[in-house]
N, C-alpha and C. Protein backbone atom coordinates (compact mmCIF):
# COMPACT_ATOMS: atom_id res chain seq x y z
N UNK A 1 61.76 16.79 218.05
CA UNK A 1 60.76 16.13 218.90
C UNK A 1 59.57 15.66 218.06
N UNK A 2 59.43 14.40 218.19
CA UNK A 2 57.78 13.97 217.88
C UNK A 2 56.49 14.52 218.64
N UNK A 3 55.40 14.90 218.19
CA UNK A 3 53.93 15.37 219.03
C UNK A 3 52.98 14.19 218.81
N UNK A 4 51.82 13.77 219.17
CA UNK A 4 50.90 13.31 218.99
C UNK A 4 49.70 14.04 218.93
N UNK A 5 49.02 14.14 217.88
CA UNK A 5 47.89 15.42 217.79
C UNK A 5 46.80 14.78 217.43
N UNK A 6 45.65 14.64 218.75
CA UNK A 6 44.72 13.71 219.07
C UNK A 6 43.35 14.53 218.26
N UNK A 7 42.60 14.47 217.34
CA UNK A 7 41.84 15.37 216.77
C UNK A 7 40.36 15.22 217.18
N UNK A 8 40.09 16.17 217.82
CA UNK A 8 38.33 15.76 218.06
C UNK A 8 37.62 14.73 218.86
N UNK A 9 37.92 14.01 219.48
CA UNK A 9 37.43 12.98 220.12
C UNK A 9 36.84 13.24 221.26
N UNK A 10 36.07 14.28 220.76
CA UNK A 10 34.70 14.58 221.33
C UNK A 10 33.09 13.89 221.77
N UNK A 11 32.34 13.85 222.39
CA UNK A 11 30.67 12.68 222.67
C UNK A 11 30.15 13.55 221.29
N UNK A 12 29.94 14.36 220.38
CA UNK A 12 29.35 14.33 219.73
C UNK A 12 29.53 13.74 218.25
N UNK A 13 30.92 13.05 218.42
CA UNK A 13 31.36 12.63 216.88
C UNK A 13 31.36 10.83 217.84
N UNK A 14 30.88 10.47 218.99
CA UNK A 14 31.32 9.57 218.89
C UNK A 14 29.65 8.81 218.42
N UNK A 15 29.52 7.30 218.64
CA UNK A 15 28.18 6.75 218.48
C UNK A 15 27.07 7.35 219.20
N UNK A 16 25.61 7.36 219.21
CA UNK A 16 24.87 8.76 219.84
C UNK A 16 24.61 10.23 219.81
N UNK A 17 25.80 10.33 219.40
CA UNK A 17 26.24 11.64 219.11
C UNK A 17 25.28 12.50 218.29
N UNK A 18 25.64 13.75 218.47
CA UNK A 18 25.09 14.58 217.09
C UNK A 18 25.39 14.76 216.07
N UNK A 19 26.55 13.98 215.74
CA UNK A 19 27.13 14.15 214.47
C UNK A 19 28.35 12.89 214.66
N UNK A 20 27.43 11.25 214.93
CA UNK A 20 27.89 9.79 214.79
C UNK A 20 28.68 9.66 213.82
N UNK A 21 30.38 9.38 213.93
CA UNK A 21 30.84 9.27 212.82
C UNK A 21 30.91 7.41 213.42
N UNK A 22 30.77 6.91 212.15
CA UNK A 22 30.99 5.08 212.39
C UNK A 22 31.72 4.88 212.94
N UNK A 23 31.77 4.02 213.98
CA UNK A 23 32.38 3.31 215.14
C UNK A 23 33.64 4.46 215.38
N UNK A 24 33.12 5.51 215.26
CA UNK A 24 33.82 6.76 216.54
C UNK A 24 34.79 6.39 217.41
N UNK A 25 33.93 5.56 218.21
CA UNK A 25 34.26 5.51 219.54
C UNK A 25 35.78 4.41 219.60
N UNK A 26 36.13 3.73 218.19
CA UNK A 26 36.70 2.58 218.33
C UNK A 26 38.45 3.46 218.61
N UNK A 27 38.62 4.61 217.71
CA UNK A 27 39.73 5.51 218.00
C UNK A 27 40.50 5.65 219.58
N UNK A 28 39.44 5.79 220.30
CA UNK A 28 39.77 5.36 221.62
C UNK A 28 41.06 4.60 222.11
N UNK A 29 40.77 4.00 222.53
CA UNK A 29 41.78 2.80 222.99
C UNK A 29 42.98 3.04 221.46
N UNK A 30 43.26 3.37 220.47
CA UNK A 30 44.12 3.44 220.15
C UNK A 30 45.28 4.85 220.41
N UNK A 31 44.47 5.93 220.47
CA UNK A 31 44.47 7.13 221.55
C UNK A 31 45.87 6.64 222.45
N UNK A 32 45.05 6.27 223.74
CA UNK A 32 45.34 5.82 224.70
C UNK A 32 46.45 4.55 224.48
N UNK A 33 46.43 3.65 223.62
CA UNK A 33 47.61 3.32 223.35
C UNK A 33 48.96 3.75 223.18
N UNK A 34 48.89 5.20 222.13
CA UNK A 34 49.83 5.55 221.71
C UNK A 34 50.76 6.52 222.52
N UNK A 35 49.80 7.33 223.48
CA UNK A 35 50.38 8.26 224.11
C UNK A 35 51.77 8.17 224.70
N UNK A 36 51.61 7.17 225.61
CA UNK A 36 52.98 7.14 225.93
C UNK A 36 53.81 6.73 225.17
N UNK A 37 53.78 6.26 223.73
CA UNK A 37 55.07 6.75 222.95
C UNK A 37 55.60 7.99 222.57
N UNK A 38 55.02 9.12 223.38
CA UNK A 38 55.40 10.61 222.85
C UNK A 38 55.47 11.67 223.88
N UNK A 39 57.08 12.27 223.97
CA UNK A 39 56.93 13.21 224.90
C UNK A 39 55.95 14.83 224.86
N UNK A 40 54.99 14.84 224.04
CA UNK A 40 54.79 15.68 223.83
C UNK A 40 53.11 14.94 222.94
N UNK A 41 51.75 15.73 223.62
CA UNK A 41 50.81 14.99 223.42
C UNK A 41 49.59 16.18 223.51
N UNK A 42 48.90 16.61 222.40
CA UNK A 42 48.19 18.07 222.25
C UNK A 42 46.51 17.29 221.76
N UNK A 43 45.79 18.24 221.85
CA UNK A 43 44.35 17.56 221.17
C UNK A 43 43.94 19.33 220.95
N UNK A 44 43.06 18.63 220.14
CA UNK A 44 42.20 19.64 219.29
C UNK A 44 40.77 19.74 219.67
N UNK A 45 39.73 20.60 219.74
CA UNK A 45 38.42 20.28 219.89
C UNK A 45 37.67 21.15 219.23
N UNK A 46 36.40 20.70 218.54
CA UNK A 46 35.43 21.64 218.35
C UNK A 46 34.49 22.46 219.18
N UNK A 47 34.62 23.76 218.93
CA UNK A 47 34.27 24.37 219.85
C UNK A 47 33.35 25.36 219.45
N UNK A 48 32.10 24.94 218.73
CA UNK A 48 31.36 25.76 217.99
C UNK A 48 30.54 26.97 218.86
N UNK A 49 30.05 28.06 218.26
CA UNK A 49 29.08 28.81 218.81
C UNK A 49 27.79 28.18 218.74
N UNK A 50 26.70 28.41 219.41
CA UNK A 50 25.65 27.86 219.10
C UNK A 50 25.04 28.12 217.70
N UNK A 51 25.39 29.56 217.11
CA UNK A 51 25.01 30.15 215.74
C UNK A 51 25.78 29.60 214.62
N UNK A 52 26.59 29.07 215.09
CA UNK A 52 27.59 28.53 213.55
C UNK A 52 26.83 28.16 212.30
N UNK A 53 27.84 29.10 211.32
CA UNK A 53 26.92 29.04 210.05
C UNK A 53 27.41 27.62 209.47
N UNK A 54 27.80 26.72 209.83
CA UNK A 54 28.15 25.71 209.43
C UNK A 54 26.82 24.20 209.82
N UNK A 55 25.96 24.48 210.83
CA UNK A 55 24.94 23.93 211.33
C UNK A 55 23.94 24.46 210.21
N UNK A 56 23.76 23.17 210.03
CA UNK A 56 22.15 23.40 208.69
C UNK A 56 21.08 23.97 209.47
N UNK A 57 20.47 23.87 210.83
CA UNK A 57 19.66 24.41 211.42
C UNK A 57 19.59 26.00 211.53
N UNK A 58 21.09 26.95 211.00
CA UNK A 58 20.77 27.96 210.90
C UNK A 58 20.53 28.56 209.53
N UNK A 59 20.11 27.74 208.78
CA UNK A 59 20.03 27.69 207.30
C UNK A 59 18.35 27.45 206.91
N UNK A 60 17.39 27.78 206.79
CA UNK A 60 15.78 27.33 206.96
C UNK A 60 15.92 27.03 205.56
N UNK A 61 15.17 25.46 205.43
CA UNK A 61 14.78 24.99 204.01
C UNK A 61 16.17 23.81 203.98
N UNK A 62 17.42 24.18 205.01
CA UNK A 62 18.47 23.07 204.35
C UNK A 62 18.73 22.23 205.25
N UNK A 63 19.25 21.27 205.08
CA UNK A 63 19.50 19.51 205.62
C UNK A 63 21.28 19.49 205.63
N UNK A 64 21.47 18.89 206.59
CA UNK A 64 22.99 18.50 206.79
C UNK A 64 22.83 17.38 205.38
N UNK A 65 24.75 17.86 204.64
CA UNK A 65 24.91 17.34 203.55
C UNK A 65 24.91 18.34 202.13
N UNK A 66 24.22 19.21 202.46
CA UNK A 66 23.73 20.08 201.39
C UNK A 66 24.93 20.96 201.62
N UNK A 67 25.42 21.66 200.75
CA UNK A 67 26.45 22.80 200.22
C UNK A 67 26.32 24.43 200.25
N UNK A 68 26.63 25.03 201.02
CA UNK A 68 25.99 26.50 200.93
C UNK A 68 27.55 27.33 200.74
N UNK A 69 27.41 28.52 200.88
CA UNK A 69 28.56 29.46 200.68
C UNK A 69 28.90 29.91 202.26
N UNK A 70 29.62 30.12 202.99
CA UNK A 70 29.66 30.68 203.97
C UNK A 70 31.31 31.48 204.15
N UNK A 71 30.94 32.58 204.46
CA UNK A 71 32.26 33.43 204.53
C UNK A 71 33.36 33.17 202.96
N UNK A 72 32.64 33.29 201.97
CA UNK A 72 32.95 33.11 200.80
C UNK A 72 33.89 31.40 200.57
N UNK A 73 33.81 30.89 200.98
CA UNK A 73 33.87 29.63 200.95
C UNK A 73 32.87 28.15 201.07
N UNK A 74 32.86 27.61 200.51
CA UNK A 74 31.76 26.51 200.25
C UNK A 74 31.87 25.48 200.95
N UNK A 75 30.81 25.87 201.96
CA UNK A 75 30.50 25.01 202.99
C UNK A 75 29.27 23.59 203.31
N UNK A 76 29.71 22.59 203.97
CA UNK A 76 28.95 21.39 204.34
C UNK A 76 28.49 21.50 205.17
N UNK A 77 26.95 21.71 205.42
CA UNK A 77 25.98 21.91 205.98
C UNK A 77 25.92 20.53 207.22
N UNK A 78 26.12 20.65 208.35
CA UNK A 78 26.23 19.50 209.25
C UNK A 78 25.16 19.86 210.71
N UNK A 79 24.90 18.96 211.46
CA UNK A 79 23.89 18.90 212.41
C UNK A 79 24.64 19.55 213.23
N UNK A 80 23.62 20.13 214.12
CA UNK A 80 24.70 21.39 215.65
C UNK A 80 25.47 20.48 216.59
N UNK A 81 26.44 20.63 216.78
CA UNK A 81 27.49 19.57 216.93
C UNK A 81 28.30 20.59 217.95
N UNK A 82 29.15 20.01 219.28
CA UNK A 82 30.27 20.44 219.79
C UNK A 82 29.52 22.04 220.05
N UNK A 83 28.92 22.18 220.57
CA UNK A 83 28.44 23.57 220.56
C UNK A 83 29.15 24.05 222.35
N UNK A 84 30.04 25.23 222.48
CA UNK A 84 30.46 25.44 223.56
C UNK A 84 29.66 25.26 224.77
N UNK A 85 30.71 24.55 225.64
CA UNK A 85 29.59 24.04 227.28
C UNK A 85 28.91 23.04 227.28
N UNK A 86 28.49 22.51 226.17
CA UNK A 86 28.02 21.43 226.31
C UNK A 86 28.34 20.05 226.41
N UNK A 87 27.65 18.83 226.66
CA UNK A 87 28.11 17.65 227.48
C UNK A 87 28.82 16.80 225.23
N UNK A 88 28.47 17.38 224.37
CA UNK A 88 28.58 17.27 223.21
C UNK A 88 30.03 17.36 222.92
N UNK A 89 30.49 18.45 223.44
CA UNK A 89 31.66 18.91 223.08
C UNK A 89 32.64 18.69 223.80
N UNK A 90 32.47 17.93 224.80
CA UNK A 90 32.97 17.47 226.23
C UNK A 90 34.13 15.94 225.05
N UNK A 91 35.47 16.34 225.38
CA UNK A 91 36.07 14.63 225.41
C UNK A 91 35.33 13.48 225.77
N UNK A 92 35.36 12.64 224.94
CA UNK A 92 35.50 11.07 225.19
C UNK A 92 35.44 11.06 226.96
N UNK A 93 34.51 10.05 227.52
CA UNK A 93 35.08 9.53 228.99
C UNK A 93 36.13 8.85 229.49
N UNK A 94 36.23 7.76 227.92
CA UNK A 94 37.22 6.98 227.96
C UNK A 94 38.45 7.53 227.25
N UNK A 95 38.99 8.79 226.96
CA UNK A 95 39.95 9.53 226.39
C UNK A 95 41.06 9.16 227.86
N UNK A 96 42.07 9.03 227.76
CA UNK A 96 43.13 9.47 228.81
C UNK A 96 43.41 11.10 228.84
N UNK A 97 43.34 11.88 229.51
CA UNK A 97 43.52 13.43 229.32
C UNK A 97 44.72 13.78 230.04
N UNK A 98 45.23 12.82 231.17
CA UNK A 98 46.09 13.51 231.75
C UNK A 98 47.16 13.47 230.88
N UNK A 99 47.59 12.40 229.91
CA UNK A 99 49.12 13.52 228.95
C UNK A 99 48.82 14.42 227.89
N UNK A 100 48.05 14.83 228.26
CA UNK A 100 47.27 15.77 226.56
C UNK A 100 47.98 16.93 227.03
N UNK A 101 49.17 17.78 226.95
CA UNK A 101 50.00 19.07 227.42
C UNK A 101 48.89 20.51 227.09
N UNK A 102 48.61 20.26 225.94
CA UNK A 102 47.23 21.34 226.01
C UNK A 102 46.36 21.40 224.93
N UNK A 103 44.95 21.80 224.90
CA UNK A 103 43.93 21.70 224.25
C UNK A 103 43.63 23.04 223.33
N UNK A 104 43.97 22.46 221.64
CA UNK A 104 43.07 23.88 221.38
C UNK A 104 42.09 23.93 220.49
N UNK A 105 41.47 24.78 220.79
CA UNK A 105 39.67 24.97 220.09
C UNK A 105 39.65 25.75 219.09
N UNK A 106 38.91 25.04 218.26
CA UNK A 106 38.36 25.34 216.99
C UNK A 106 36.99 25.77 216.44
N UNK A 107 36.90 26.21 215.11
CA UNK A 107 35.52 26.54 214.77
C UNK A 107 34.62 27.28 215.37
N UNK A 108 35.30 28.48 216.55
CA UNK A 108 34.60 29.56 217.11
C UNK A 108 34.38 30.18 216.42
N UNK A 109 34.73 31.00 215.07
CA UNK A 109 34.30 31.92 214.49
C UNK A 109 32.88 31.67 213.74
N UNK A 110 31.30 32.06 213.75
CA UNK A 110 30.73 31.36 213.33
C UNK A 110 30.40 31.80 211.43
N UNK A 111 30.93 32.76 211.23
CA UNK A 111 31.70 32.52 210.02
C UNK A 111 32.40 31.99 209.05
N UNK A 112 32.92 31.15 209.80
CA UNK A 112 34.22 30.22 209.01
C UNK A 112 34.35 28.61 209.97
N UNK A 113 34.40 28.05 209.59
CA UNK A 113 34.85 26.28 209.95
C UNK A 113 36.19 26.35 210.01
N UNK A 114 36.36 25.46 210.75
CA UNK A 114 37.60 24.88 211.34
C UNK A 114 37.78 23.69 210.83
N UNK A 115 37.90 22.68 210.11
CA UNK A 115 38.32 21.40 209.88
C UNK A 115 39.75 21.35 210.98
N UNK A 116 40.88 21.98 209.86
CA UNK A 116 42.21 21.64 210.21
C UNK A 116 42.19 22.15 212.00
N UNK A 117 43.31 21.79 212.69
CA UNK A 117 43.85 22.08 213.96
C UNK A 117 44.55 22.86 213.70
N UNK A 118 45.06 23.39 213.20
CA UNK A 118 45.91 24.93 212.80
C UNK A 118 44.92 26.27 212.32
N UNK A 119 44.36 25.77 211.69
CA UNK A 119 43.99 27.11 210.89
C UNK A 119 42.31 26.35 210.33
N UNK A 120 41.58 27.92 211.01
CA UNK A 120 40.34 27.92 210.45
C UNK A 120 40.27 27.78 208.78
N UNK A 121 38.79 27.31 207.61
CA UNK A 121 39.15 26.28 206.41
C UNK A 121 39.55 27.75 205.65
N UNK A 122 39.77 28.85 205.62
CA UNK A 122 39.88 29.66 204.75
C UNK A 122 41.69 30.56 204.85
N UNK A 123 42.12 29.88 206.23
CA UNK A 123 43.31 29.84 206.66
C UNK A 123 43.89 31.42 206.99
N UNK A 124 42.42 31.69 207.39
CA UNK A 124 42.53 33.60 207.99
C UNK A 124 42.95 33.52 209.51
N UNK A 125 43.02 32.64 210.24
CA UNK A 125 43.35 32.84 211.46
C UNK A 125 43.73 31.30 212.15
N UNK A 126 44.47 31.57 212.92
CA UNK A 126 45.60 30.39 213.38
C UNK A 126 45.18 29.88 214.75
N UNK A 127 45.10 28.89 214.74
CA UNK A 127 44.53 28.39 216.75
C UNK A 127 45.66 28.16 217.35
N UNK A 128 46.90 28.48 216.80
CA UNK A 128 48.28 28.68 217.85
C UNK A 128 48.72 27.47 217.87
N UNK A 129 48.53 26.08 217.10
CA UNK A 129 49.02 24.90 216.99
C UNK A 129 50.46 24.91 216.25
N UNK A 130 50.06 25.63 215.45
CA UNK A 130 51.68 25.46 214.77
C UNK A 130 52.72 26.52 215.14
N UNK A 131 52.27 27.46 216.34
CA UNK A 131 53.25 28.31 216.61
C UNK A 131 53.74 27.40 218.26
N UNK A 132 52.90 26.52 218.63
CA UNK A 132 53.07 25.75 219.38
C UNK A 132 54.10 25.03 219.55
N UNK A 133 53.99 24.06 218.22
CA UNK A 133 55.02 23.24 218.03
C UNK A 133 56.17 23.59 217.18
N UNK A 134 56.18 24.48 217.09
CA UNK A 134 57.56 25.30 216.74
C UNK A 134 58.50 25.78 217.94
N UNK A 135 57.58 26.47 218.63
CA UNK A 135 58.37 26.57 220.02
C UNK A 135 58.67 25.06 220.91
N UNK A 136 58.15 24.04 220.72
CA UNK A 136 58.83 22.98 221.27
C UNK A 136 59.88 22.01 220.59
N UNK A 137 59.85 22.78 219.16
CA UNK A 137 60.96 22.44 218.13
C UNK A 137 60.61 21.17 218.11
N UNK A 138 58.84 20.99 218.11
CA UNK A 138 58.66 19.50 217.38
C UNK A 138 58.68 19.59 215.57
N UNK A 139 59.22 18.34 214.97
CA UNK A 139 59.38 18.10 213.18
C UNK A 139 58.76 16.92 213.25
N UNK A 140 57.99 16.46 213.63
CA UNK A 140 57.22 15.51 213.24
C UNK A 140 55.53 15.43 214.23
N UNK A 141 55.10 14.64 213.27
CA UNK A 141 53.47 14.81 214.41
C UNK A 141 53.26 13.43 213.72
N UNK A 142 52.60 12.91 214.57
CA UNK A 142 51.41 11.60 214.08
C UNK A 142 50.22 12.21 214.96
N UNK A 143 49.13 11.91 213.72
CA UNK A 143 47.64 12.41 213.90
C UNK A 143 46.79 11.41 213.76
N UNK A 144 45.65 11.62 214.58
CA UNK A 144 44.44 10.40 214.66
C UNK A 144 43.67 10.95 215.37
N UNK A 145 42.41 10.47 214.92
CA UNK A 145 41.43 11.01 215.73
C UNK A 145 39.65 10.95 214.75
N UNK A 146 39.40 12.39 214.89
CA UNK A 146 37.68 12.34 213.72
C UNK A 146 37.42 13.45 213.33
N UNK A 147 37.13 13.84 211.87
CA UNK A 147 37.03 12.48 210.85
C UNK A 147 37.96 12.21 210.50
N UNK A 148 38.41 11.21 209.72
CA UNK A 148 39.24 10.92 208.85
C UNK A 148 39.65 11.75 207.34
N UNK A 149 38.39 11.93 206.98
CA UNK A 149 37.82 12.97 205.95
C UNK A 149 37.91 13.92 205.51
N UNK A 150 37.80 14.57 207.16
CA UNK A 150 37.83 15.95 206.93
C UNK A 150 38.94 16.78 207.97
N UNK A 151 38.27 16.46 209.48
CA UNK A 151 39.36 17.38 210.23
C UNK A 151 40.98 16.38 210.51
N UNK A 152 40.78 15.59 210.61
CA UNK A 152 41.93 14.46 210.53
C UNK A 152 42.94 14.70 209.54
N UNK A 153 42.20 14.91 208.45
CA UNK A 153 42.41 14.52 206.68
C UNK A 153 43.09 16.33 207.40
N UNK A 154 42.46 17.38 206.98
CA UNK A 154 43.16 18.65 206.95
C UNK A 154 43.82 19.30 208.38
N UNK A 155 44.26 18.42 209.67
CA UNK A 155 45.07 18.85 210.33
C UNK A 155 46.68 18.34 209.75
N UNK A 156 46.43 16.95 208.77
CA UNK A 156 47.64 16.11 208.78
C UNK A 156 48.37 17.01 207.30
N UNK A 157 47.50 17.39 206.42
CA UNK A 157 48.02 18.05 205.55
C UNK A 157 48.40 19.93 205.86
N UNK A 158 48.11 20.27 206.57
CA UNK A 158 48.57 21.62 207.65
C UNK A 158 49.74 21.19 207.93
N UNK A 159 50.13 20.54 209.18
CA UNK A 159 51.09 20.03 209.15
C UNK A 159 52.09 20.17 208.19
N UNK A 160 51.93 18.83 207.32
CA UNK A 160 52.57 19.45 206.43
C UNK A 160 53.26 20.53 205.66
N UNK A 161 52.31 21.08 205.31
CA UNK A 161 52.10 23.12 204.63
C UNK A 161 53.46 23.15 205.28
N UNK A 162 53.44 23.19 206.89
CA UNK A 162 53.94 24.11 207.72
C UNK A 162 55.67 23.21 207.71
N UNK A 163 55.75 22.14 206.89
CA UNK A 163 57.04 21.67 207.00
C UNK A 163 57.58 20.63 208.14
N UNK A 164 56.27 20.38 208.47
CA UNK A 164 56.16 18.75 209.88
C UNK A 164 56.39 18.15 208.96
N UNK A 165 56.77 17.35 209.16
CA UNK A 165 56.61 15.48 208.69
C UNK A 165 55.59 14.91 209.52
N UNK A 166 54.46 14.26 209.01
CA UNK A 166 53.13 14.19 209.47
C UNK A 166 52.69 12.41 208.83
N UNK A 167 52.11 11.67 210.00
CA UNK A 167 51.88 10.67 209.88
C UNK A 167 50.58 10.36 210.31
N UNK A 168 49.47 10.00 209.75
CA UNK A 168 48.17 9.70 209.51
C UNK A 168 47.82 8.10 210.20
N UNK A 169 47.40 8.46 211.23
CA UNK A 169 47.47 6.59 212.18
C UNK A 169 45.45 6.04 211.77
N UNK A 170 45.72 5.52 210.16
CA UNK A 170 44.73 4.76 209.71
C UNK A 170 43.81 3.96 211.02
N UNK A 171 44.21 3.52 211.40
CA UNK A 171 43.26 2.60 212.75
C UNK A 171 42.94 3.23 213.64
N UNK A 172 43.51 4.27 213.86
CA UNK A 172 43.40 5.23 215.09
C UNK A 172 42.55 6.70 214.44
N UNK A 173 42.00 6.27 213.31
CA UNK A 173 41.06 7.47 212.91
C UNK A 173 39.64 6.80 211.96
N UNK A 174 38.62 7.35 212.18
CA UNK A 174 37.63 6.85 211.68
C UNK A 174 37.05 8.01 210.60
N UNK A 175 35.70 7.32 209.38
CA UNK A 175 35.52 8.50 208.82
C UNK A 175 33.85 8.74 208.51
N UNK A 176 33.37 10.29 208.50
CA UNK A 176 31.94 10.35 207.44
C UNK A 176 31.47 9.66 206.99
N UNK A 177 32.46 9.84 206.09
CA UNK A 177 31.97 8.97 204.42
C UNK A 177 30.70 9.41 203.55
N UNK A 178 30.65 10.96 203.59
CA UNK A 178 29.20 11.54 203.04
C UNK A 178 29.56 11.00 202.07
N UNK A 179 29.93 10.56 201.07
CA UNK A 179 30.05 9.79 199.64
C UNK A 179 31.45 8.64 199.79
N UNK A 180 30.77 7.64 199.43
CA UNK A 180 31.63 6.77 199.25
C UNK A 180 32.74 6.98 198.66
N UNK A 181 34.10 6.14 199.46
CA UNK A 181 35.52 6.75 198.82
C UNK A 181 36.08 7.86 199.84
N UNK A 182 35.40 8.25 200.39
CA UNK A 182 36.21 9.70 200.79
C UNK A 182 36.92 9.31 201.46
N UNK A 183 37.14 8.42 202.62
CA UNK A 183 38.04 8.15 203.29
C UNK A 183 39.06 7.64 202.26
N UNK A 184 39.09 6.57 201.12
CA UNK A 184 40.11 6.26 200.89
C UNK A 184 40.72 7.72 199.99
N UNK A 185 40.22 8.19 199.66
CA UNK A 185 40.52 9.97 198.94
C UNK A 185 41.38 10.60 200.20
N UNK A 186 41.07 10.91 201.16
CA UNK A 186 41.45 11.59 202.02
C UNK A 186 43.12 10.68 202.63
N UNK A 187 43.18 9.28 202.37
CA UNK A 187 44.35 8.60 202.60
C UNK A 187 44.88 9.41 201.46
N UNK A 188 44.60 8.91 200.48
CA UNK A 188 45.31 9.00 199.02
C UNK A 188 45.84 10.65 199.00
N UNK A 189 45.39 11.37 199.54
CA UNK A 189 45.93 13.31 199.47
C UNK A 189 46.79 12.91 200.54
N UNK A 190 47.04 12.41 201.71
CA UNK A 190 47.55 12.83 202.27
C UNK A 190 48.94 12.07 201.81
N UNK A 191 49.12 11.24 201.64
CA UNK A 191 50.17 10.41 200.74
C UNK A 191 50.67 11.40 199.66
N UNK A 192 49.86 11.97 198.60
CA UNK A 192 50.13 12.83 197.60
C UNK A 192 51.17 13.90 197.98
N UNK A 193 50.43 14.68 199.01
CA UNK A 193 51.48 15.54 199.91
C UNK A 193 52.28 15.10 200.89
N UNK A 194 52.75 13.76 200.44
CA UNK A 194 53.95 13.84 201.10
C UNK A 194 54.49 13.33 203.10
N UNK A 195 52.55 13.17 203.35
CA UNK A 195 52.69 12.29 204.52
C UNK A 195 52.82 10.80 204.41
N UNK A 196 52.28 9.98 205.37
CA UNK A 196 52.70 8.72 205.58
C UNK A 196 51.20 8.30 206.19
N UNK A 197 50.64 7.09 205.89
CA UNK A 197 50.08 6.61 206.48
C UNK A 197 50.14 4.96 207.16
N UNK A 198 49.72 5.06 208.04
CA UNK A 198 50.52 4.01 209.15
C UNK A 198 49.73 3.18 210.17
N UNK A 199 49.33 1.95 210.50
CA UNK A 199 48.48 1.64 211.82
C UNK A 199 49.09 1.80 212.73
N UNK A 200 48.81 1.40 213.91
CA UNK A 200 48.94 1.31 215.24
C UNK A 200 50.02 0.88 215.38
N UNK A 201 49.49 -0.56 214.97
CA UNK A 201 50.83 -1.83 215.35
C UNK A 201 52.17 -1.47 214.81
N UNK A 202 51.85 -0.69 213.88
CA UNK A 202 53.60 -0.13 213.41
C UNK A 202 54.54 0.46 214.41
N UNK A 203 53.78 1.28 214.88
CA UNK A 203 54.24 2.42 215.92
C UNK A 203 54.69 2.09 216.85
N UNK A 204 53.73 0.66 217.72
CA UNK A 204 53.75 0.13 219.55
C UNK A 204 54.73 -0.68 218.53
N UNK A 205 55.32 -1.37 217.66
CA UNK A 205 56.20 -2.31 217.61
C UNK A 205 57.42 -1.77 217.81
């Protein structure tokens, strides 16, 4: 079975947001395009504590962007974002939700970050995505969603790890870009390992 694994497309990553990734919001409608090519259709969300050591605001003296250590791993200091309950962390309006089969949340521990949809970034604990799609005996996923960079970039290479065949829908994901390049970096790894990257129009054709 193929999945579609919709990443983040949350009001706080979209334009406005607390953490605006560029034209966010354009992922959308490609979303919603694709769904019904897939019997099987999951999303991911950030689901921070309000304390997350990953928010520069719990850091005095530091600025989103800046680099700190957190839970022995070296962390990117980002604005309070997706914080549980809030209208932030809330899906897209314009998301389609009714084929999304089920939602799972990330980046609760405020210890450790979540990028990937599988596994918090230090890969100590599992959000039940890949025991998920094992039990529906899906081998393939196409992923899209935000960022491109980062949680996009490390759900599609998880995947992988785990022995999916994993396809990266370029148009249907947007990125950061805290330094120029990263998005095309984050194509270029995921290619390295062995995924695919692909637009839209490939797929609906």
């Amino acid at each position: 079975m193929r999945a579609l694994i919709l990443v983040d497309i949350q009001n706080d990553f979209l334009p406005g947001g607390a953490l605006a990734v560029p034209e966010g919001d354009r992922v959308i409608a490609v979303a919603n395009a694709l769904m019904p090519l897939f019997p099987l259709v999951v999303a991911t969300q950030d689901w921070h504590p309000p304390d997350h050591g990953s928010f520069a605001d719990d850091h005095p003296g530091r600025v989103p962007g800046e680099v700190v250590m957190l839970g022995g791993l070296e962390q990117v200091l980002w604005p309070t974002h997706c914080v549980q309950g809030t209208r932030g962390a809330e899906f897209a309006a314009g998301l389609q939700q009714g084929p999304v089969a089920k939602i799972f949340v990330k980046g609760i521990d405020p210890e450790v970050d979540s990028y990937s949809g599988f596994f918090d970034n230090g890969r100590r604990r599992s959000t039940g995505l890949g025991e998920y799609l094992r039990v529906h005996e899906v081998r393939e996923v196409v992923v899209l969603g935000l960022a491109t960079d980062y949680c996009v970039k490390f759900t599609t290479l998880d995947a992988l790890s785990l022995g999916i065949a994993a396809t990266l829908v370029e148009d249907g994901s947007r990125g950061v870009e805290l330094a120029p390049g990263d998005v095309a970096a984050a194509l270029a790894e995921v290619r390295a390992a062995g995924g695919a990257v692909r637009r839209s129009a490939d797929l609906l054709g």
